[in-house]
C-alpha atoms as a PDB file:
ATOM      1  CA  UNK A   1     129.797 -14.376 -34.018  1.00  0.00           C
ATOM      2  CA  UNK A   2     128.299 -11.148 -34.789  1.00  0.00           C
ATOM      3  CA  UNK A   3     129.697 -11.439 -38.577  1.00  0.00           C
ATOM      4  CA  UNK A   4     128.469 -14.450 -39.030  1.00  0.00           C
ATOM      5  CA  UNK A   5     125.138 -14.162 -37.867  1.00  0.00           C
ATOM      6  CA  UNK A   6     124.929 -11.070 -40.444  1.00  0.00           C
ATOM      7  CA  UNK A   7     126.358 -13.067 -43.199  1.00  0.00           C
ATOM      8  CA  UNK A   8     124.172 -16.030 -42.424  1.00  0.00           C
ATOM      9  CA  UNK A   9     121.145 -15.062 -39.861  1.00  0.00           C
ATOM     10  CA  UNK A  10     118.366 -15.956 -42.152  1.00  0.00           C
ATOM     11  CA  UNK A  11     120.461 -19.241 -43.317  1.00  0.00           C
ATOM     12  CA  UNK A  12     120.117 -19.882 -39.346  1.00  0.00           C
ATOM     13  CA  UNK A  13     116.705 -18.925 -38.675  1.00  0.00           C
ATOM     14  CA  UNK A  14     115.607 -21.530 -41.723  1.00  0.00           C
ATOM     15  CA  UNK A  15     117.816 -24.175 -40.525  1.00  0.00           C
ATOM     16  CA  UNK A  16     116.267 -23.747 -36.823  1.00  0.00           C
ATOM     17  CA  UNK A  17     112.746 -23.446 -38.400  1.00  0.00           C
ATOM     18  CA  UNK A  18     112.882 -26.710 -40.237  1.00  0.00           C
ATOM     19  CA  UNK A  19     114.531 -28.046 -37.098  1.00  0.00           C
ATOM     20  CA  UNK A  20     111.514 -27.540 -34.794  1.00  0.00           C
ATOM     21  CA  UNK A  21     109.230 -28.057 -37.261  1.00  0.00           C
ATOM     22  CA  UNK A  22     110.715 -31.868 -37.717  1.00  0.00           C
ATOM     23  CA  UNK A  23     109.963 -32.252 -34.069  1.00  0.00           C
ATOM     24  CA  UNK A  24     106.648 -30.390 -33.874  1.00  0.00           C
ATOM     25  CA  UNK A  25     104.413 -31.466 -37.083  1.00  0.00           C
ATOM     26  CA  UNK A  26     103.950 -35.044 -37.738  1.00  0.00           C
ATOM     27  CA  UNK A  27     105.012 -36.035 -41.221  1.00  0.00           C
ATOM     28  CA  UNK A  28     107.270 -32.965 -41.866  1.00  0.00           C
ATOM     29  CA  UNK A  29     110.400 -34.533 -41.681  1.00  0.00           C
ATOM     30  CA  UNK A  30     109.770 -36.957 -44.300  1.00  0.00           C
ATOM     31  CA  UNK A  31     111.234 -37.671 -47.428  1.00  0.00           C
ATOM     32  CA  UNK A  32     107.569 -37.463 -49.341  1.00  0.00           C
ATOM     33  CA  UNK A  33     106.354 -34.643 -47.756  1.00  0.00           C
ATOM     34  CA  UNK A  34     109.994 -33.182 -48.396  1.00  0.00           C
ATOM     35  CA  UNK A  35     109.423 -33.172 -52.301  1.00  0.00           C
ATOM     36  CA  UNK A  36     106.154 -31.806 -51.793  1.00  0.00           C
ATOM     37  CA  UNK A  37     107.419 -28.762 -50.291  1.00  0.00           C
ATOM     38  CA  UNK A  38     109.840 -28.349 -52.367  1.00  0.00           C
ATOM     39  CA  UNK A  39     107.216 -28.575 -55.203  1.00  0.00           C
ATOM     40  CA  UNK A  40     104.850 -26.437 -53.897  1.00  0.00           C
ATOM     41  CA  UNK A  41     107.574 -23.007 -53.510  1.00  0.00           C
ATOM     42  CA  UNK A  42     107.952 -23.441 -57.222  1.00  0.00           C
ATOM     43  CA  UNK A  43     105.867 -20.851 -58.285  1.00  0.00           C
ATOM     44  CA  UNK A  44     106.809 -18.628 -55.889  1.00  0.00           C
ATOM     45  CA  UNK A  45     110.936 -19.279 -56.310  1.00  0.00           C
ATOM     46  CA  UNK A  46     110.389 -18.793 -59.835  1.00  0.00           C
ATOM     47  CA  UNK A  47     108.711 -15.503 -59.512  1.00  0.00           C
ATOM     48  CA  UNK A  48     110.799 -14.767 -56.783  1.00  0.00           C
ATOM     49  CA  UNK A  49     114.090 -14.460 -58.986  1.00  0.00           C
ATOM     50  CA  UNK A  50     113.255 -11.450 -60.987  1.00  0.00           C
ATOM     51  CA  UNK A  51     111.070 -10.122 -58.226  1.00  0.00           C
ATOM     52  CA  UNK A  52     114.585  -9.819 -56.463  1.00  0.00           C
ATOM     53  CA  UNK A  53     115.748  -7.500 -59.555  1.00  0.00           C
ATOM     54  CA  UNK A  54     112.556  -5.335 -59.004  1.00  0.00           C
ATOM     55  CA  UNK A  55     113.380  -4.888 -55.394  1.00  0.00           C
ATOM     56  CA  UNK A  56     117.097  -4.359 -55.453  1.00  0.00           C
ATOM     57  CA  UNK A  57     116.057  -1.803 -58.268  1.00  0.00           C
ATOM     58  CA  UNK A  58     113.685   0.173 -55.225  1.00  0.00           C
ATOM     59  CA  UNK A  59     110.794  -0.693 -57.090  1.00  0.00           C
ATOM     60  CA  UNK A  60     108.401  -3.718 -57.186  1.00  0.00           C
ATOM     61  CA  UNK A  61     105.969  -5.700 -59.178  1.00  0.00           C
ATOM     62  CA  UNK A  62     102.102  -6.419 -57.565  1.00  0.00           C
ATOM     63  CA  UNK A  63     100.832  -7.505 -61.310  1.00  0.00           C
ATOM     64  CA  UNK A  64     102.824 -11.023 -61.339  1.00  0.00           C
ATOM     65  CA  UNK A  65      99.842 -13.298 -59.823  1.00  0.00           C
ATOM     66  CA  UNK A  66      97.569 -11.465 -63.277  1.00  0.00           C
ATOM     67  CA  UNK A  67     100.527 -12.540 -65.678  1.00  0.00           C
ATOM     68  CA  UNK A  68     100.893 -15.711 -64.291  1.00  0.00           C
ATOM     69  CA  UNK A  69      96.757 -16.199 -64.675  1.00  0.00           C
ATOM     70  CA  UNK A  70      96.991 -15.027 -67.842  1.00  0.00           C
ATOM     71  CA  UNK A  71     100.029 -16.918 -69.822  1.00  0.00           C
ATOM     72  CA  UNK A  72      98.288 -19.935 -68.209  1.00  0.00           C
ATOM     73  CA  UNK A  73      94.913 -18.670 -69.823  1.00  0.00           C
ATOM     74  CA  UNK A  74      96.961 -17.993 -73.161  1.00  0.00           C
ATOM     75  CA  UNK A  75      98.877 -21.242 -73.108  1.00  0.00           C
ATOM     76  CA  UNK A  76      95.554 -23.170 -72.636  1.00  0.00           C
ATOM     77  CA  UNK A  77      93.449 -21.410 -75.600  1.00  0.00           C
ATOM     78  CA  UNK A  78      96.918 -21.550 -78.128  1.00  0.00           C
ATOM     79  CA  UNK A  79      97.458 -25.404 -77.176  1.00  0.00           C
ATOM     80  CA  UNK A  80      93.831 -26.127 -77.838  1.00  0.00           C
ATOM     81  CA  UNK A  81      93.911 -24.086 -80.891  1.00  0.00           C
ATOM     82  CA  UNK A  82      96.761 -24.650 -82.866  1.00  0.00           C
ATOM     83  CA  UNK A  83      98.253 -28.345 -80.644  1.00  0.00           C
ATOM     84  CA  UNK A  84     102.109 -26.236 -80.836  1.00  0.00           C
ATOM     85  CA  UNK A  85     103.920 -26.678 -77.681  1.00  0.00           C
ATOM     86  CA  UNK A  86     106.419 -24.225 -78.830  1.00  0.00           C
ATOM     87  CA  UNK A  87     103.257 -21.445 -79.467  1.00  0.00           C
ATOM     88  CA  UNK A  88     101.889 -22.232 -76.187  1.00  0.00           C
ATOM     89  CA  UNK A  89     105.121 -21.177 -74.586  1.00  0.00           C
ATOM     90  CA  UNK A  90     105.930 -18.980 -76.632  1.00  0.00           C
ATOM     91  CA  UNK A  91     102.846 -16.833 -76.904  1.00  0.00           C
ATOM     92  CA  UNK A  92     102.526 -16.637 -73.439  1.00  0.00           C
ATOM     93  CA  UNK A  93     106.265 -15.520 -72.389  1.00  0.00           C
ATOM     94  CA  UNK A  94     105.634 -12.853 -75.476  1.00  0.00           C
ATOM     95  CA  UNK A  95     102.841 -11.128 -73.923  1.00  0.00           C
ATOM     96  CA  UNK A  96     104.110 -11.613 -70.285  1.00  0.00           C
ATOM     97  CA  UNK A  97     107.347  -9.639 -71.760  1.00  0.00           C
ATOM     98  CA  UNK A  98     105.024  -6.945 -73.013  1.00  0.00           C
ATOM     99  CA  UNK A  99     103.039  -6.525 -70.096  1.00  0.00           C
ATOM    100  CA  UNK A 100     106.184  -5.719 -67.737  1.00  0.00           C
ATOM    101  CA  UNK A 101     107.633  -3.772 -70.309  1.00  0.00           C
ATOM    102  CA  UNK A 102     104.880  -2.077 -70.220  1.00  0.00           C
ATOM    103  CA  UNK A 103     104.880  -1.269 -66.599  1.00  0.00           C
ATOM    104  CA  UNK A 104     108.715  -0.723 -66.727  1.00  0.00           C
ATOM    105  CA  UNK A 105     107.947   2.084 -69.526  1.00  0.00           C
ATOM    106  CA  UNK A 106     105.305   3.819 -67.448  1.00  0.00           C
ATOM    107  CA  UNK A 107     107.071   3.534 -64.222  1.00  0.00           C
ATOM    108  CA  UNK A 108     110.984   4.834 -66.093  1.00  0.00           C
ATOM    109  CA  UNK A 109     109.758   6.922 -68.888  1.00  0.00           C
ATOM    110  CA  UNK A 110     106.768   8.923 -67.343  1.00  0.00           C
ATOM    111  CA  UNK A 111     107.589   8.705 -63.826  1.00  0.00           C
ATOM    112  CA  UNK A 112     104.643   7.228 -62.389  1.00  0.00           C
ATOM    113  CA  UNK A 113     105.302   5.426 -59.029  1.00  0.00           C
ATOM    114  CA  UNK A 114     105.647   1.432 -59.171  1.00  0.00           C
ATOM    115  CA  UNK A 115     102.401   0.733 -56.418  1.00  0.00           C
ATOM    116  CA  UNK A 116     100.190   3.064 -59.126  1.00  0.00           C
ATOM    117  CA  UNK A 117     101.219   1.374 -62.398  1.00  0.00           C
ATOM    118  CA  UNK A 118     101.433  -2.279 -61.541  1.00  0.00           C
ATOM    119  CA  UNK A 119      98.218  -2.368 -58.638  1.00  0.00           C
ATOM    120  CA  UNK A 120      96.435  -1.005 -62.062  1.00  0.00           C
ATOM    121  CA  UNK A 121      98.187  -3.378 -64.324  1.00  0.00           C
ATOM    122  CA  UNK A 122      97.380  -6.278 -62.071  1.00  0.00           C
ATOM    123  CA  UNK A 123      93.663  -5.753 -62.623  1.00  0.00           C
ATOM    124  CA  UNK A 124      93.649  -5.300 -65.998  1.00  0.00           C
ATOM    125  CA  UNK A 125      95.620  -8.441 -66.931  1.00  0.00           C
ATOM    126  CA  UNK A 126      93.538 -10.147 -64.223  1.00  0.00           C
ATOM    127  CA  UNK A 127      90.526  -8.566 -65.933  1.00  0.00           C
ATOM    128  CA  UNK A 128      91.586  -9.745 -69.636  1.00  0.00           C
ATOM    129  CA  UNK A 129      92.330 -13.153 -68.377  1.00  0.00           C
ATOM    130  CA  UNK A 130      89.060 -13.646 -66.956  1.00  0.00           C
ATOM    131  CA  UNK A 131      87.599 -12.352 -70.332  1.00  0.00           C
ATOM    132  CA  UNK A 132      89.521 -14.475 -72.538  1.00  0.00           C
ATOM    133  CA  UNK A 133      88.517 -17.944 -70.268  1.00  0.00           C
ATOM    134  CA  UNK A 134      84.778 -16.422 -70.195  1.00  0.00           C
ATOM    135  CA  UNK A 135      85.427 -16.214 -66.522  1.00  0.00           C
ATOM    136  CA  UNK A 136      85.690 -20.400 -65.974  1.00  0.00           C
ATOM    137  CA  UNK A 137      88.608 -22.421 -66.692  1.00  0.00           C
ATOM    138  CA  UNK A 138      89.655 -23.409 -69.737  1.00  0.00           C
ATOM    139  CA  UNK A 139      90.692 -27.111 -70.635  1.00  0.00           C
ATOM    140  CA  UNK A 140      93.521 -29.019 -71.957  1.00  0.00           C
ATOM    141  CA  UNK A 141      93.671 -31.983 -73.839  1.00  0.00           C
ATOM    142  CA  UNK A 142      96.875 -32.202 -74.919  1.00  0.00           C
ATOM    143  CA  UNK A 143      99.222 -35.102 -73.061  1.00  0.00           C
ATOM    144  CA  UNK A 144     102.304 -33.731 -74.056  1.00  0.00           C
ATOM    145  CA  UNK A 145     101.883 -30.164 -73.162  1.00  0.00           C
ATOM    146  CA  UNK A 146     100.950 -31.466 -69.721  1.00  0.00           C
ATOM    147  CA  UNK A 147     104.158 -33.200 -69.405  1.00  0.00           C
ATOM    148  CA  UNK A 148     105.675 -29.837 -69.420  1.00  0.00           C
ATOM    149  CA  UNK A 149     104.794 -29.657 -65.754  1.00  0.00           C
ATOM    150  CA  UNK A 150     105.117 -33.153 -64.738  1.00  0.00           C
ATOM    151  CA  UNK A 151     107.586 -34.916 -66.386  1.00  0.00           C
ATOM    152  CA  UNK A 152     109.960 -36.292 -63.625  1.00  0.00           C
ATOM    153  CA  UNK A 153     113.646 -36.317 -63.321  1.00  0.00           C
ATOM    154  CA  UNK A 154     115.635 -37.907 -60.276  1.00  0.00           C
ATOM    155  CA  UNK A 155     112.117 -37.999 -58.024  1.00  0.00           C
ATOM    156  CA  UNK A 156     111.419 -34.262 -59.446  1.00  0.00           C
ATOM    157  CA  UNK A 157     108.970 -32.326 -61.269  1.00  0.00           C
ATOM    158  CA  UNK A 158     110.288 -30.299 -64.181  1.00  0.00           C
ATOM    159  CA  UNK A 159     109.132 -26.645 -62.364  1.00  0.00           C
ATOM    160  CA  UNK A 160     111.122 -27.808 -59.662  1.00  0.00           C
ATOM    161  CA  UNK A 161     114.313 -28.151 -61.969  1.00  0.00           C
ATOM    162  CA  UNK A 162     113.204 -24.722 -63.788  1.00  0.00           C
ATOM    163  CA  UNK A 163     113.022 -23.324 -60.343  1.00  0.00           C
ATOM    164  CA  UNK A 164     116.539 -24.464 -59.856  1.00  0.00           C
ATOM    165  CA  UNK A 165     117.741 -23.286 -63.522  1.00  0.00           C
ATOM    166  CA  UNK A 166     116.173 -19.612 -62.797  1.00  0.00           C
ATOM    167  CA  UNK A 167     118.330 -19.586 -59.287  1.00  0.00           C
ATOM    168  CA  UNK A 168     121.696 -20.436 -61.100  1.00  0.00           C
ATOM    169  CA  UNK A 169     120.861 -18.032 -63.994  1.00  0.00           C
ATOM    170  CA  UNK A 170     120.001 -14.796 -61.767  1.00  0.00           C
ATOM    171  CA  UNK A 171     122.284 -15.420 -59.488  1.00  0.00           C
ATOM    172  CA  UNK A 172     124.883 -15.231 -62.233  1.00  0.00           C
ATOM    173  CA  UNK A 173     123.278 -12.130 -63.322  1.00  0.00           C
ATOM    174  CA  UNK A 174     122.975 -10.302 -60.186  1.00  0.00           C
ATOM    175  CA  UNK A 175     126.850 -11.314 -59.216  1.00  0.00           C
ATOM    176  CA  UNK A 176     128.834 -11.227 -61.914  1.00  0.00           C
ATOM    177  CA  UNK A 177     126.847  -8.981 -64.951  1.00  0.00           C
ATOM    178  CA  UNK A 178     127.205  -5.574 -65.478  1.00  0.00           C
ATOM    179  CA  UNK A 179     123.032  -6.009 -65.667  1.00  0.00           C
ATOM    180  CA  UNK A 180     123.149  -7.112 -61.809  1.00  0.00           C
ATOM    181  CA  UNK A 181     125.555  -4.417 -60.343  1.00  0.00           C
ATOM    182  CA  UNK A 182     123.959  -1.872 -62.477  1.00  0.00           C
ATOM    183  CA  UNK A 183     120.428  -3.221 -61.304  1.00  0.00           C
ATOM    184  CA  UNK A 184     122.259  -2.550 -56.939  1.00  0.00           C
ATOM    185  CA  UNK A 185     123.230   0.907 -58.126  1.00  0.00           C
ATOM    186  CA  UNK A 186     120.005   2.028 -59.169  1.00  0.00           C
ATOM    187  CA  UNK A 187     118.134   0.876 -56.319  1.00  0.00           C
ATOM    188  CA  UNK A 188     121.340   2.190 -54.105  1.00  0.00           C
ATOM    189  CA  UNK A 189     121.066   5.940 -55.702  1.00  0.00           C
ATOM    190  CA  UNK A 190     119.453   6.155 -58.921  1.00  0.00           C
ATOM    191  CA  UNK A 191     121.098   9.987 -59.648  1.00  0.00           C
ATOM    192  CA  UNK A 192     124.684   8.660 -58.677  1.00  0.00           C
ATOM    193  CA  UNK A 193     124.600   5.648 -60.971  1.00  0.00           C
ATOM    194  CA  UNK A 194     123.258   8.247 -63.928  1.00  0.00           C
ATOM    195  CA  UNK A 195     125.779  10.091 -63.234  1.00  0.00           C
ATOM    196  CA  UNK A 196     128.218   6.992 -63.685  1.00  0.00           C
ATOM    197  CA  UNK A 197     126.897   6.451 -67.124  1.00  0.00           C
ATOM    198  CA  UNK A 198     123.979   3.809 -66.013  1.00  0.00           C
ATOM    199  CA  UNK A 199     121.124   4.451 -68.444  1.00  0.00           C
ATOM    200  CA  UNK A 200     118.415   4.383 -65.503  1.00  0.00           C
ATOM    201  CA  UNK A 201     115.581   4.045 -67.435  1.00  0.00           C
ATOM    202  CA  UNK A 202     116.487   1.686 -70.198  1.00  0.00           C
ATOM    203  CA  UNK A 203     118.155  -0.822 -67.016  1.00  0.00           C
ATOM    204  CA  UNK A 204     114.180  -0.529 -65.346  1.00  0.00           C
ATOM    205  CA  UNK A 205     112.369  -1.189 -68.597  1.00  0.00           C
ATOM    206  CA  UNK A 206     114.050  -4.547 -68.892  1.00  0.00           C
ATOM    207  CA  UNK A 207     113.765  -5.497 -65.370  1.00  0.00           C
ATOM    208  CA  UNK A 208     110.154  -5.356 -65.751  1.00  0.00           C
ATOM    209  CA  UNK A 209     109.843  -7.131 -68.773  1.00  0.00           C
ATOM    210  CA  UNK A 210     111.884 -10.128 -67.980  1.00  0.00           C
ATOM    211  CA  UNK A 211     109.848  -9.824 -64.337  1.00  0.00           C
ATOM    212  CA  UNK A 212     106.523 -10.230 -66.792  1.00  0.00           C
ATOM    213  CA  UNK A 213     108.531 -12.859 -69.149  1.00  0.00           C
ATOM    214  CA  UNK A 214     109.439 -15.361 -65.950  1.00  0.00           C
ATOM    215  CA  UNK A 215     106.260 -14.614 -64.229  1.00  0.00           C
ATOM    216  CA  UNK A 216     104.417 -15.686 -67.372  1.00  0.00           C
ATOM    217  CA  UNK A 217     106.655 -18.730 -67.863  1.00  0.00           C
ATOM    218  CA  UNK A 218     105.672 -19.969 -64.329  1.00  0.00           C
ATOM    219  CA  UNK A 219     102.239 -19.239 -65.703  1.00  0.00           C
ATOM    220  CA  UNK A 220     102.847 -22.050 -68.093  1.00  0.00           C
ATOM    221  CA  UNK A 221     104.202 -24.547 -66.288  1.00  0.00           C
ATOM    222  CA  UNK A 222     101.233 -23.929 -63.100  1.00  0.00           C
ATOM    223  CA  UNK A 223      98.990 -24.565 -66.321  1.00  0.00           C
ATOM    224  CA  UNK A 224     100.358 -27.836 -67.590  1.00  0.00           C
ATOM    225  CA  UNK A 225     100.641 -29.065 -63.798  1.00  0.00           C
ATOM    226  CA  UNK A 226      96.947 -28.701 -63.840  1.00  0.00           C
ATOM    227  CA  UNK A 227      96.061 -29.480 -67.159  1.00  0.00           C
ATOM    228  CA  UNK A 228      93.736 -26.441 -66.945  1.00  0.00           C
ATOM    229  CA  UNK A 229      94.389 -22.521 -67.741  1.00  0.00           C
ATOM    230  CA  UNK A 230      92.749 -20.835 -64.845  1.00  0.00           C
ATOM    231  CA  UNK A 231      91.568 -16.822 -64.742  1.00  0.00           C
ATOM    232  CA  UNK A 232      91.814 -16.623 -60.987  1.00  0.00           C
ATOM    233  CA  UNK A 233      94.598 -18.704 -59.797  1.00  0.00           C
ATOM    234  CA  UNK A 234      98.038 -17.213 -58.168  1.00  0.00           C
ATOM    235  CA  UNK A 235      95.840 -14.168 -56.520  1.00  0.00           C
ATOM    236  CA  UNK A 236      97.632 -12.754 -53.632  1.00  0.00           C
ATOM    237  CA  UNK A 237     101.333 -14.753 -55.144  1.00  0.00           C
ATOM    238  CA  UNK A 238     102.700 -10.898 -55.243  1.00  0.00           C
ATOM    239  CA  UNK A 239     102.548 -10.766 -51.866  1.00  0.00           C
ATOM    240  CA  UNK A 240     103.798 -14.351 -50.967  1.00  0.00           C
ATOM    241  CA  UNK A 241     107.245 -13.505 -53.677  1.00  0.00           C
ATOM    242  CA  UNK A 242     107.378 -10.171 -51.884  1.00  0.00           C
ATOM    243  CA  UNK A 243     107.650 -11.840 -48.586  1.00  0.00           C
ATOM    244  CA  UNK A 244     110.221 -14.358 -49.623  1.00  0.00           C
ATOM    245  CA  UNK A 245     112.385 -11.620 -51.038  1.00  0.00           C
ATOM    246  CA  UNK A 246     112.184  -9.516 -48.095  1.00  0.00           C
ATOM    247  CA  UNK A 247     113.123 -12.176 -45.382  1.00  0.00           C
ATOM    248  CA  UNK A 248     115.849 -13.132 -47.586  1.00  0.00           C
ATOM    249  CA  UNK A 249     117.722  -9.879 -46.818  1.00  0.00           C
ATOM    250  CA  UNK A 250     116.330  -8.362 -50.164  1.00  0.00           C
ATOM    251  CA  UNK A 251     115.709  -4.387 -48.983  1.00  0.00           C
ATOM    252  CA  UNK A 252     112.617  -2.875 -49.886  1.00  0.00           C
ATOM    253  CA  UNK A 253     114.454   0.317 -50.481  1.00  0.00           C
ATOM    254  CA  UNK A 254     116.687  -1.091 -52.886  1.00  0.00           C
ATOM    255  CA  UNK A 255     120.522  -1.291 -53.524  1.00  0.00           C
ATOM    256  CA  UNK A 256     120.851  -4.464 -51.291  1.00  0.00           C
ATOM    257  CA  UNK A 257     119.893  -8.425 -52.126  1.00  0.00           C
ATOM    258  CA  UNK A 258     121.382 -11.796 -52.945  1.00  0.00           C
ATOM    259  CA  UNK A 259     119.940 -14.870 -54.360  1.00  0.00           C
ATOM    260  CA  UNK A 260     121.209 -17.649 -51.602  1.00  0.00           C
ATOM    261  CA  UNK A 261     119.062 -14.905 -49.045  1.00  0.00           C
ATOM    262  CA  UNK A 262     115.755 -14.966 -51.739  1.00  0.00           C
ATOM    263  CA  UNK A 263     116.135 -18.894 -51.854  1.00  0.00           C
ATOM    264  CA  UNK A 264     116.292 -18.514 -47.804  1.00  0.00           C
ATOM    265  CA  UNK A 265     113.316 -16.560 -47.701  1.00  0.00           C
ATOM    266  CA  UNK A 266     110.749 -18.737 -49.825  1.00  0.00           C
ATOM    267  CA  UNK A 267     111.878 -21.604 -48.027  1.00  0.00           C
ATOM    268  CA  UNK A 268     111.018 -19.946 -44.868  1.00  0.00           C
ATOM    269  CA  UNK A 269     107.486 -18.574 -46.599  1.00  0.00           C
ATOM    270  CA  UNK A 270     107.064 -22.490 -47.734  1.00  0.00           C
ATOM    271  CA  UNK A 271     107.790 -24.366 -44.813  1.00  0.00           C
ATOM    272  CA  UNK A 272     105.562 -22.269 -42.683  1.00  0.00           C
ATOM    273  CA  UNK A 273     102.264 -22.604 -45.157  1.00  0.00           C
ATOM    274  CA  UNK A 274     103.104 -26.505 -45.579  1.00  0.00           C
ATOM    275  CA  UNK A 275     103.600 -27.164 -41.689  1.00  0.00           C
ATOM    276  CA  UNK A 276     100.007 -25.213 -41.312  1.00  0.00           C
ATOM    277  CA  UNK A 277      98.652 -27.306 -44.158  1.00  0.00           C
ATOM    278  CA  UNK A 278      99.625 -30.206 -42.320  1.00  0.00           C
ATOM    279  CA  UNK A 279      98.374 -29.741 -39.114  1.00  0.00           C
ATOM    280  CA  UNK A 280      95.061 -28.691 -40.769  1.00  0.00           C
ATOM    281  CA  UNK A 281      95.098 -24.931 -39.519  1.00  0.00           C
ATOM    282  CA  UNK A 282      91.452 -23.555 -41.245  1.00  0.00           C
ATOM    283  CA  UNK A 283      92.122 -21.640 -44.408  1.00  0.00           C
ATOM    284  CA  UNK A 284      91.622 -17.971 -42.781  1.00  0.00           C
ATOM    285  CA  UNK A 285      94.218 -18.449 -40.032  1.00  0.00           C
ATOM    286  CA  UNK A 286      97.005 -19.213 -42.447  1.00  0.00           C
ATOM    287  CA  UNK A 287      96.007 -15.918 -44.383  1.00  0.00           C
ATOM    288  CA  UNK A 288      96.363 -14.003 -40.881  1.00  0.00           C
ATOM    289  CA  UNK A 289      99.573 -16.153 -40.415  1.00  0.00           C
ATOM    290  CA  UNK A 290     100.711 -14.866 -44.155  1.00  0.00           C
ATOM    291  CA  UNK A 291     100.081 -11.473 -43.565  1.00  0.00           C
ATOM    292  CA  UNK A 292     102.022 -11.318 -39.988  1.00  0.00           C
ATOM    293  CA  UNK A 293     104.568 -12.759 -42.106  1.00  0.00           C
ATOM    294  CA  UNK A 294     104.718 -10.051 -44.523  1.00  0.00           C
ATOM    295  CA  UNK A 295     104.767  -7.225 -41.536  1.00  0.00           C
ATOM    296  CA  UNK A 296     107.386  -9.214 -39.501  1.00  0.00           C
ATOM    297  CA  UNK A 297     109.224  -9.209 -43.039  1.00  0.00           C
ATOM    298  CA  UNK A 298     108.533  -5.588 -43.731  1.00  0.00           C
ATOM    299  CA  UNK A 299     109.595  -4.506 -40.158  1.00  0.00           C
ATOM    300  CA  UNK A 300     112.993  -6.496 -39.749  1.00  0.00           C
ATOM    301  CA  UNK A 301     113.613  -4.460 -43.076  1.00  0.00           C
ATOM    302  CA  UNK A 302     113.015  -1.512 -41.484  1.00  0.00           C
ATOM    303  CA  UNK A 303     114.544  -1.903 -38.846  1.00  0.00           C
ATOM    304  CA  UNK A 304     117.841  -3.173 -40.322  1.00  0.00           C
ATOM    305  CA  UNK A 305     117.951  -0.002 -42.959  1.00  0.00           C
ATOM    306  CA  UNK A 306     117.943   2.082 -39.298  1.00  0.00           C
ATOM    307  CA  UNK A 307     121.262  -0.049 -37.937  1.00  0.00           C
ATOM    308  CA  UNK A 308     123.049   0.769 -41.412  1.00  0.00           C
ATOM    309  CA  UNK A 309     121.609   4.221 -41.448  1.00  0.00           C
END
């Protein structure tokens, strides 16, 4: 029993959330409200994937929410612009990849500490987003880029199927790439897997810049749902993809994380805001609940690192 409630305890606690919650709020258990939840985690899942690298690394990323405001930003002025689907994505993923290189380069090369570079980062990509949109959204005509985020297969949205591609994909990578078990080793012991031939630095730099690269892509897709690029959107999503990741199992010291536990935890994060949305709870109150989220989250991490220690 004890095994399995290690191997599976967050599997259970979801399972038993979405259990009471079936009985509790009215409409939950529905097949409607079912998609819409599943819908409405996509940003956050998507995020969430390379957030997990970040984190098993012992580092983390608080700019994601800017870079996802931005490539939406970016997408909307190049669609307008130029009417290339393939820029607007492009672009977008481009400068999302430079950006968390960027922060990967500061934070590996020069030693600067991850909280420092990317709180900075964050407002200055929040800052150039808002500049670029002249602080007000910024409009798209274009039908076909805004099927991107709502063209439909089997009863689903598209970001719901990307959501599911970027699960598959880094959960290959984290289980069965030399990128994935050299990504656990650095956040394990940095010095022991440079001694082992890991090049530390380079491995950092390019979990950062596919971190900005998906987070911008999510960008994209949040902007064709809406048919709008928008400067301020996704503020406070670092904290939400934190949260998932860390009630998945995903350590905040690093060296320890799996992608079924990340899916777990934005589940969990989802259910919770969607069950509060549905019962009407006032805006404020489901920012308190969010935030005792994130310190019950932070604290059962804590307080498993002291069993294994």
């Amino acid at each position: 029993m004890k095994k399995l409630w290690q191997n599976n305890g967050m599997l259970l606690v979801c399972a038993l959330l979405f259990l009471v919650l079936s009985f509790t709020v009215p409409n939950f258990a529905t097949v409607e409200n079912a998609k819409g939840l599943t819908m409405s985690v996509t940003t956050v899942g998507i995020v969430a994937c390379t957030m997990l690298f970040c984190l098993a690394a012992g580092d983390f990323d608080l700019s994601v929410g800017s870079v996802v405001a931005l490539a939406g930003v970016v997408a909307a002025l190049t669609i307008n612009k130029t009417n290339s689907i393939g820029l607007a994505i492009a672009i977008p993923v481009a400068l999302g990849f430079g950006v968390g290189a960027v922060n990967g380069f500061v934070i590996a090369r020069l030693g600067i500490n991850a909280l420092i570079t990317t709180l900075a980062t964050m407002q200055i990509v929040r800052g150039v987003a808002r500049l670029l949109a002249d602080g007000s959204s910024v409009g798209i005509s274009n039908e076909a880029f805004g099927q991107l985020g709502q063209y439909k297969l089997l009863e689903f949205q598209s970001p719901v199927w990307v959501m599911v591609l970027c699960f598959i994909v880094f959960g290959l990578l984290l289980n069965k790439t030399i990128y994935g078990r050299n990504t656990l080793a650095i956040g394990g012991n940095a010095e022991a897997a440079r001694l082992s031939g890991v090049n530390v630095a380079r491995t950092k730099i390019l979990i950062f810049a596919v971190q900005g690269a998906v987070a911008a892509l999510a960008g994209v897709l949040l902007a064709s749902r809406v048919s709008s690029g928008q400067p301020n959107t996704s503020e406070g999503l670092e904290l939400q993809v934190i949260s998932g990741c860390v009630l998945g199992g995903v350590s905040l010291t690093g060296g320890v994380g799996t992608i079924s536990g990340m899916i777990v935890g934005v589940f969990i994060m989802g259910a919770v805001q969607n069950a509060m949305n549905l019962l009407n709870i006032p805006t404020f109150w489901q920012a308190v609940a969010s935030g005792a989220i994130l310190l019950a989250a932070v604290l059962l991490d804590k307080l498993k690192n002291r069993k294994s220690a």
